[in-house]
N, C-alpha and C. Protein backbone atom coordinates (compact mmCIF):
# COMPACT_ATOMS: atom_id res chain seq x y z
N UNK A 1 35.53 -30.69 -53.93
CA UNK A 1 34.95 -29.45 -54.40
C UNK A 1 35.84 -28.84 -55.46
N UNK A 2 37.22 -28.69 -55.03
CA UNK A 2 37.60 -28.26 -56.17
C UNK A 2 38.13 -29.24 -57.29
N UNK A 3 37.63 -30.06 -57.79
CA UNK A 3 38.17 -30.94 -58.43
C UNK A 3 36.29 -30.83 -59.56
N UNK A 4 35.25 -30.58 -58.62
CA UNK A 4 34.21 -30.30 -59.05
C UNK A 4 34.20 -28.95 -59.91
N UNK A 5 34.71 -28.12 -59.36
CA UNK A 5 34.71 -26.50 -60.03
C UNK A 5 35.74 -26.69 -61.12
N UNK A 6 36.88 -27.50 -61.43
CA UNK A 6 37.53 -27.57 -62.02
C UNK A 6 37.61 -28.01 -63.38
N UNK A 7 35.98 -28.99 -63.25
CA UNK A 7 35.85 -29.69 -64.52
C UNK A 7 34.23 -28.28 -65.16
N UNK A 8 34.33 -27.55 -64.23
CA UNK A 8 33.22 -26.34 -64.72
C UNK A 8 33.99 -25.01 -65.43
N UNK A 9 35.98 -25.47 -65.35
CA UNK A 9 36.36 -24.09 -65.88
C UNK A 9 36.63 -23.24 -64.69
N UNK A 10 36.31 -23.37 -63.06
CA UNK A 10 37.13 -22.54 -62.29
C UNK A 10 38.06 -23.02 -61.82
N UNK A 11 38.95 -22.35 -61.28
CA UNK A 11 40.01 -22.39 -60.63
C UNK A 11 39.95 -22.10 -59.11
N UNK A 12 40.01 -23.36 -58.10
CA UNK A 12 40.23 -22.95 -56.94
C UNK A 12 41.36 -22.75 -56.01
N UNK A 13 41.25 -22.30 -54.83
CA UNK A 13 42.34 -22.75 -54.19
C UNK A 13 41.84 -23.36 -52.59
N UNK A 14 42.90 -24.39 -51.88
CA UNK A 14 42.50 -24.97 -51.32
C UNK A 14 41.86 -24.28 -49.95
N UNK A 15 42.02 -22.87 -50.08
CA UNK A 15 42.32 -21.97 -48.90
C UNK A 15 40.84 -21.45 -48.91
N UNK A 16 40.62 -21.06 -50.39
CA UNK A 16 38.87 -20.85 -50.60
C UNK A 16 38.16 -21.65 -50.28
N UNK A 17 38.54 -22.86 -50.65
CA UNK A 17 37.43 -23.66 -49.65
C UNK A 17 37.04 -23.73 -48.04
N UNK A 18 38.42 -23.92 -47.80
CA UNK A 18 38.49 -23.85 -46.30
C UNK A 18 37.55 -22.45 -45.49
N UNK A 19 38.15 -21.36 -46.56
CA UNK A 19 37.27 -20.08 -45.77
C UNK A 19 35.66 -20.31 -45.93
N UNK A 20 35.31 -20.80 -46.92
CA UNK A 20 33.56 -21.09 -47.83
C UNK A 20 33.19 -22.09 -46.51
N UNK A 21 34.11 -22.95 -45.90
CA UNK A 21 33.29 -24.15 -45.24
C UNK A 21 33.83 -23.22 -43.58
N UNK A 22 34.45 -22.25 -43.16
CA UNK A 22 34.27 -21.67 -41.43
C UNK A 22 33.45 -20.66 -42.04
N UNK A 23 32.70 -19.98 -43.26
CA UNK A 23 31.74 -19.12 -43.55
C UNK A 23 30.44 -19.97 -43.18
N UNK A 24 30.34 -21.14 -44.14
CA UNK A 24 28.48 -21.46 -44.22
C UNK A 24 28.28 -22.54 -43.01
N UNK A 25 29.55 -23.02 -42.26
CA UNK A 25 29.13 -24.06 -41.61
C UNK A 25 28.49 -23.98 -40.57
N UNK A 26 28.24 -22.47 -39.51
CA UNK A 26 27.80 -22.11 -38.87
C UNK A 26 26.49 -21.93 -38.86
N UNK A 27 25.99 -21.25 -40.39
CA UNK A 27 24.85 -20.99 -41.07
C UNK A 27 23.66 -22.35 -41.19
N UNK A 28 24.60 -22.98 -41.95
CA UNK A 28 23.86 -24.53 -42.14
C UNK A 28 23.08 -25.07 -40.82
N UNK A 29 24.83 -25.43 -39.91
CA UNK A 29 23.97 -25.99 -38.55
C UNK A 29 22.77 -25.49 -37.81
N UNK A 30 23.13 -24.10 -38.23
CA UNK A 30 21.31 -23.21 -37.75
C UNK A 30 20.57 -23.66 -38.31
N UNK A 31 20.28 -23.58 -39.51
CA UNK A 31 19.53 -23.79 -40.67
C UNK A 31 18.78 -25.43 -40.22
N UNK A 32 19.93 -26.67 -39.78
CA UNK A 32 19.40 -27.90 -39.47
C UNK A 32 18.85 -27.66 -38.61
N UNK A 33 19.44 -27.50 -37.39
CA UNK A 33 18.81 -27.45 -36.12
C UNK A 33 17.03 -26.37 -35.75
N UNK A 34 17.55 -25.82 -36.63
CA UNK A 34 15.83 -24.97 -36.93
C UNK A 34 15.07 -26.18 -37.14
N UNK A 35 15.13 -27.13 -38.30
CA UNK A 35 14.18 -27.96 -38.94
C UNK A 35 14.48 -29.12 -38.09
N UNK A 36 14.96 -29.61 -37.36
CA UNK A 36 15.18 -30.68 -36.88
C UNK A 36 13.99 -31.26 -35.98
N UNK A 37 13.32 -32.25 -35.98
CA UNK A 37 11.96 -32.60 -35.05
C UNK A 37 12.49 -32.87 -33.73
N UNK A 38 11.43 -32.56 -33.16
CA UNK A 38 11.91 -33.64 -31.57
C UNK A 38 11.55 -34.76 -31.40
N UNK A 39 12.36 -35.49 -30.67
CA UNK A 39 12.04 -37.06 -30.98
C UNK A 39 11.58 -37.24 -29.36
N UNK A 40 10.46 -38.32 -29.10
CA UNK A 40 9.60 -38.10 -27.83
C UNK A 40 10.48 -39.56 -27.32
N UNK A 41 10.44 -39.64 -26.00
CA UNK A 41 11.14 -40.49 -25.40
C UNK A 41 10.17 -42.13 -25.19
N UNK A 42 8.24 -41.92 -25.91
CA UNK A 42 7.93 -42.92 -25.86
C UNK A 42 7.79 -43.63 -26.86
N UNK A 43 7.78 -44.92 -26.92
CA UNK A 43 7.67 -46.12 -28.09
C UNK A 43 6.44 -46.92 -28.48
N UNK A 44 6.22 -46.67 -29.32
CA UNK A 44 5.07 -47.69 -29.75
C UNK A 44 5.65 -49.02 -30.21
N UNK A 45 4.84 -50.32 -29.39
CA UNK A 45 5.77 -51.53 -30.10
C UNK A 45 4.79 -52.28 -30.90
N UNK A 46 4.62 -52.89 -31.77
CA UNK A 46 3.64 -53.50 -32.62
C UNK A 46 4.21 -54.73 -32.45
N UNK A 47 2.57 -55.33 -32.42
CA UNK A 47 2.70 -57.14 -32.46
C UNK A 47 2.85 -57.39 -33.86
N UNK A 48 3.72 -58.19 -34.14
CA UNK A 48 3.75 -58.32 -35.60
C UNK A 48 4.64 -59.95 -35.53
């Protein structure tokens, strides 16, 4: 990441990241787990 912002002209530090990723990572996993399907425990098997 910061090696990404770096070639855009910002300046990071390694500490900003760290705080940016215990900020959104909580957020995100909601965010997945909202959209996430349920997966049913039966199988369809095809003759093939």
């Amino acid at each position: 990441m910061k090696e990404m912002m770096a070639e855009r002209g910002i300046d990071l530090d390694h500490s900003t990241v760290h705080r940016w990723t215990q900020y959104f990572s909580p957020k995100l996993l909601d965010r997945f787990n909202r959209k996430k399907r349920q997966v049913s425990r039966k199988w369809n098997v095809d003759e093939t």
